[in-house]
Protein backbone atom coordinates (compact mmCIF):
# COMPACT_ATOMS: atom_id res chain seq x y z
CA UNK A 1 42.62 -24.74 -7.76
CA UNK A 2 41.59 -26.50 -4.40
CA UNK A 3 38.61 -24.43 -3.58
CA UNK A 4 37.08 -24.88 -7.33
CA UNK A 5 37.25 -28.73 -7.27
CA UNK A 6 35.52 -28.52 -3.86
CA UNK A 7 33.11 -25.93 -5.16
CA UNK A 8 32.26 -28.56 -8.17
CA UNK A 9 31.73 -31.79 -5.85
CA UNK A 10 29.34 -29.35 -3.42
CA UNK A 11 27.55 -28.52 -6.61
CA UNK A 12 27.02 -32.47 -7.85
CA UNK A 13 26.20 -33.55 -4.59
CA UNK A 14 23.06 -30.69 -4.50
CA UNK A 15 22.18 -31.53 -7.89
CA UNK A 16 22.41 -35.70 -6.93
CA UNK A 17 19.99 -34.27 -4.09
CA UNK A 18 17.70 -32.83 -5.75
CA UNK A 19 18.42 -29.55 -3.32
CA UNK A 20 19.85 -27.52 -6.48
CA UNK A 21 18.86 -27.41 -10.09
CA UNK A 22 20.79 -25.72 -12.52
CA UNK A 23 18.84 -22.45 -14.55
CA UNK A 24 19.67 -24.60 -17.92
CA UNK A 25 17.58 -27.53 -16.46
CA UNK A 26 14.69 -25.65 -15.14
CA UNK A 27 14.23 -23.91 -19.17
CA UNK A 28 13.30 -27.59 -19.92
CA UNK A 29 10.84 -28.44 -17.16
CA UNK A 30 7.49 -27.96 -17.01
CA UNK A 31 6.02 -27.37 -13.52
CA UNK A 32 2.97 -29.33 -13.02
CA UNK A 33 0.47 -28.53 -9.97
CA UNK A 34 -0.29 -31.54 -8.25
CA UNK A 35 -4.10 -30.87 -7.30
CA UNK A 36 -4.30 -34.11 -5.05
CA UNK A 37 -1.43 -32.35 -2.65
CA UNK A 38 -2.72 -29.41 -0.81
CA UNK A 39 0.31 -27.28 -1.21
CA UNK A 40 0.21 -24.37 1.92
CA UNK A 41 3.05 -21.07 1.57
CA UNK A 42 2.53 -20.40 5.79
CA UNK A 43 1.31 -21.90 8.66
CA UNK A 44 -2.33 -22.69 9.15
CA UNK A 45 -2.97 -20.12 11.56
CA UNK A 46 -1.19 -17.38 9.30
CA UNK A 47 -3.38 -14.63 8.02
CA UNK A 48 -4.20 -14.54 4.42
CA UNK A 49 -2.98 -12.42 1.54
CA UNK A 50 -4.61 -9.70 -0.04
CA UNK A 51 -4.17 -9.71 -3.55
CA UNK A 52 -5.91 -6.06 -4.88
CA UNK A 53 -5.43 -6.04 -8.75
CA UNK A 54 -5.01 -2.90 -10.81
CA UNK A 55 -4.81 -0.42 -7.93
CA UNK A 56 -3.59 1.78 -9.85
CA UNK A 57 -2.92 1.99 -13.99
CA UNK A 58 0.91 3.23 -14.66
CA UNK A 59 0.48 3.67 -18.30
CA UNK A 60 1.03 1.10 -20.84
CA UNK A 61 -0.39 -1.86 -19.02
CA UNK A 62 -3.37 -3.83 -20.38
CA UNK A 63 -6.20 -3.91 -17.93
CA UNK A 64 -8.55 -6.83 -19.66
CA UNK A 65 -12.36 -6.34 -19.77
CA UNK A 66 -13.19 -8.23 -17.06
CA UNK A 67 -10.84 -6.14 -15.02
CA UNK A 68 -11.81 -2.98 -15.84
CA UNK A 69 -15.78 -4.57 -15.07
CA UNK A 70 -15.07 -5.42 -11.58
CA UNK A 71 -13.21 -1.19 -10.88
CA UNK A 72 -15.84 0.52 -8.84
CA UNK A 73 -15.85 4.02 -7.99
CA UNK A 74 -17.01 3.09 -4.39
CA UNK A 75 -14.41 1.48 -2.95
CA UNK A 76 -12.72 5.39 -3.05
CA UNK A 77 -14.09 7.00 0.56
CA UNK A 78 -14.52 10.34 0.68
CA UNK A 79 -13.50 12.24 3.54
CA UNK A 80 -14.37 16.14 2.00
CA UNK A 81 -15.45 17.20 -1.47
CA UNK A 82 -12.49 16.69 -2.67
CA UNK A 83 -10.37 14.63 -0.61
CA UNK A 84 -10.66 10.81 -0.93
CA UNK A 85 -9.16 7.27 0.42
CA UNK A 86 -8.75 3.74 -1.02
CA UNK A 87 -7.95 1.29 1.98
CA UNK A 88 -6.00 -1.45 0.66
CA UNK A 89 -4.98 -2.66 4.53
CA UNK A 90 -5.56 -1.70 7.99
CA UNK A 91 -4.04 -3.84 9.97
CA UNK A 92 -5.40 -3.31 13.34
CA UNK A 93 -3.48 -6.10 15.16
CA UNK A 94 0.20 -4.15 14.26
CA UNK A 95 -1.50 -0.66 14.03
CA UNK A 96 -1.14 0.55 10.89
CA UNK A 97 -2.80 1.18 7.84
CA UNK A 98 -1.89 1.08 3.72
CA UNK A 99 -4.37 3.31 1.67
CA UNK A 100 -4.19 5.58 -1.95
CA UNK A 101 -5.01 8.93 -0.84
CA UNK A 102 -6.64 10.71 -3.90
CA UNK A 103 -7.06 14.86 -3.37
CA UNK A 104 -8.66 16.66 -6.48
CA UNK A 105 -7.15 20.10 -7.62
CA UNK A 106 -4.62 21.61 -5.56
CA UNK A 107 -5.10 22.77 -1.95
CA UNK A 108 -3.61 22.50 1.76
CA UNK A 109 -4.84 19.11 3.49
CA UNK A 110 -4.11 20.48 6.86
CA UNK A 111 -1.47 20.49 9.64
CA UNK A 112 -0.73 17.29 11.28
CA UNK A 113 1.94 15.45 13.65
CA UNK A 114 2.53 11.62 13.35
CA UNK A 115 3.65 9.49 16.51
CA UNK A 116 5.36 6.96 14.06
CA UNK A 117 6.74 6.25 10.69
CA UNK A 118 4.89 6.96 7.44
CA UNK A 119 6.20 5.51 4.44
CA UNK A 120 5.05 7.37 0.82
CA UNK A 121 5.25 6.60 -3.00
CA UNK A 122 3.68 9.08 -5.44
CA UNK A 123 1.97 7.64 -8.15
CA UNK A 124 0.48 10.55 -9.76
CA UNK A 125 0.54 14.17 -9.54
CA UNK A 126 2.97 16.24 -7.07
CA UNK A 127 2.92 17.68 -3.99
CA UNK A 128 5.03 18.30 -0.70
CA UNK A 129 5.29 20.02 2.72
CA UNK A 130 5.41 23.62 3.98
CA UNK A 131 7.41 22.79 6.11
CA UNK A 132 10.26 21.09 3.63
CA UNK A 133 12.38 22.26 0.45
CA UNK A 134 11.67 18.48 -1.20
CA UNK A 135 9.04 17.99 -3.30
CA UNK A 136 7.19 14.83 -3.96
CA UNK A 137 6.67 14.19 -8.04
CA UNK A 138 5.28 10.78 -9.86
CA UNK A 139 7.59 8.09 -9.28
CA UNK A 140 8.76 10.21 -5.46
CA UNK A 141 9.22 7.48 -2.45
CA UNK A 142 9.47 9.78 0.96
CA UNK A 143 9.96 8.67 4.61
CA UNK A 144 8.49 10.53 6.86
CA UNK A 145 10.62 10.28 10.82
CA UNK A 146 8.18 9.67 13.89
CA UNK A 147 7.53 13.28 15.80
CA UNK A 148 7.37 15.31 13.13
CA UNK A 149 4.77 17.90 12.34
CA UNK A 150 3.95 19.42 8.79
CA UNK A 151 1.08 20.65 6.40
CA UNK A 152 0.78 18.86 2.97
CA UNK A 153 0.17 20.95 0.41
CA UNK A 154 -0.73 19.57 -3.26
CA UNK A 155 0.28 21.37 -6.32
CA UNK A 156 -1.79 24.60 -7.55
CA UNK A 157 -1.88 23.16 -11.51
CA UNK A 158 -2.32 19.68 -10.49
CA UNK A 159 -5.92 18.31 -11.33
CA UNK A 160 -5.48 15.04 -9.47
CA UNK A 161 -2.81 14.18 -6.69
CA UNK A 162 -2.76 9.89 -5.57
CA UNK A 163 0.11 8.66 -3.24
CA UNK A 164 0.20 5.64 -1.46
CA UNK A 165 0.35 6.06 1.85
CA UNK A 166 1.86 3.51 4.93
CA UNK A 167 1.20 5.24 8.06
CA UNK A 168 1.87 3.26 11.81
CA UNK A 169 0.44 4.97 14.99
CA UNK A 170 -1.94 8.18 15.11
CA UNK A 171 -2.08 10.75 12.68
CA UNK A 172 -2.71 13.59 14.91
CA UNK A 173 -4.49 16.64 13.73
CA UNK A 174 -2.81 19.85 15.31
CA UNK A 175 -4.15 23.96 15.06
CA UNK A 176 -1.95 25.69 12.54
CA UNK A 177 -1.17 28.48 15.66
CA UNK A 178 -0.96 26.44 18.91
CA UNK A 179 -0.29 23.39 17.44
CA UNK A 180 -2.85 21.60 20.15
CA UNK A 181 -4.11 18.35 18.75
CA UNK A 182 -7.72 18.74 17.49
CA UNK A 183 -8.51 15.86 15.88
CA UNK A 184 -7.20 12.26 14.90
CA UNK A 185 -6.95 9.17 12.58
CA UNK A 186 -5.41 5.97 13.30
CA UNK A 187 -6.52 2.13 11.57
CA UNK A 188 -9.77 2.38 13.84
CA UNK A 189 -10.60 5.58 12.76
CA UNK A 190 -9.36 4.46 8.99
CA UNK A 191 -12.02 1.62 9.45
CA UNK A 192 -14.43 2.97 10.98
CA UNK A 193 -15.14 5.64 7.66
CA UNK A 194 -14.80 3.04 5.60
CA UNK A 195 -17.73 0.60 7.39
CA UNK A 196 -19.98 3.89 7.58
CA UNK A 197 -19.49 4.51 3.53
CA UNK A 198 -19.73 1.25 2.76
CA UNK A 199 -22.65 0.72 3.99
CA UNK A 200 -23.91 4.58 3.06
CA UNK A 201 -23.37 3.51 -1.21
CA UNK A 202 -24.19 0.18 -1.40
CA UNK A 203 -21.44 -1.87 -1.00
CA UNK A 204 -22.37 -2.98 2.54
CA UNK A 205 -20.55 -2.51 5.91
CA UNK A 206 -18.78 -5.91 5.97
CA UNK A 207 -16.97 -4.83 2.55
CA UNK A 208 -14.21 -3.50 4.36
CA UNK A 209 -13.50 -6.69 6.38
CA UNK A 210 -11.18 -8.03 2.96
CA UNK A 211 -8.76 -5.29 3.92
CA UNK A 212 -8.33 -5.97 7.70
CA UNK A 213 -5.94 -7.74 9.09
């Protein structure tokens, strides 16, 4: 009985404050943005958001008109006929990068090893690793451990595969015998393709600079 009249006089003394208001109150109130206060959500010398709408359609949302005007095929960079990327952040000061990776028809994208964590969430299509049991359908989140070495393969039947992809470190390239490293990509390298298309279709090299960070 103590501990709920304390627990009432804590909760008029926040409410007296202004430090609490109840959910009952707040149905009533209508928040008003004070234009004449600059109102800031991190420090001055934070980096900026990026705010990338309609990545990617689930189903069953409304993408308006004006939307749907500013989608353009470009921003996808393609890195064979039928393998593609979207960046959506390379983060070169922390070393990692978030992009859609978009493969058409189904196919082996090579054997690779990755020096850090890679984080994964299948948005459309399916596909896995030789090297694993799991498989990776619509809706599939996977972790991938630092050190490990495997060959994605996308489904035979599937017509288009997208996942978002969070890699951190090198992506390292390896022969599917020896396993000797024969190629790379990192952010830099992740950057660096996207510049060169850029500039290649249209959009202009400096395109890419809303996605680094």
């Amino acid at each position: 009985m103590k501990s709920i009249v304390v627990f009432h006089v804590i909760c008029s003394l926040l409410i007296e404050s202004n430090a609490f208001t109840p959910s009952h109150h707040l149905s009533h109130q209508k928040f008003i943005h004070n234009t004449s206060t600059k109102i800031c959500a991190a420090p001055v010398e934070a980096l900026s958001d990026i705010v990338i709408p309609n990545v990617f359609n689930f189903g069953g949302h409304s993408i308006s008109e004006e939307d749907l005007a500013k989608e353009d095929p470009r921003v996808w960079v393609p890195q064979t006929d039928c393998l593609s990327f979207r960046p959506l952040c390379l983060c070169t000061s922390q070393g990692y990068y978030v992009n859609l990776l978009k493969f058409k028809g189904g196919g082996v994208l090579g054997r690779h090893r990755h020096s850090s964590p890679v984080h994964a969430f299948t948005l459309k299509g399916g596909w896995g690793y030789v090297e694993h049991e799991w498989h990776a359908d619509q809706g599939t989140y996977v972790f991938e451990p630092p050190g490990e070495t495997h060959t994605l393969i996308v489904d035979e039947d599937c017509e288009e595969m997208i996942t978002l992809f969070h890699v951190t470190g090198s992506l390292l390239y390896v022969d599917e015998k020896t396993d000797e490293v024969i190629g790379f990509d990192d952010v830099f390298s992740k950057l660096e393709k996207a510049k060169k298309w850029y500039k290649e279709c249209g959009l202009g090299e400096d395109y890419v600079q809303q996605f680094v960070r």
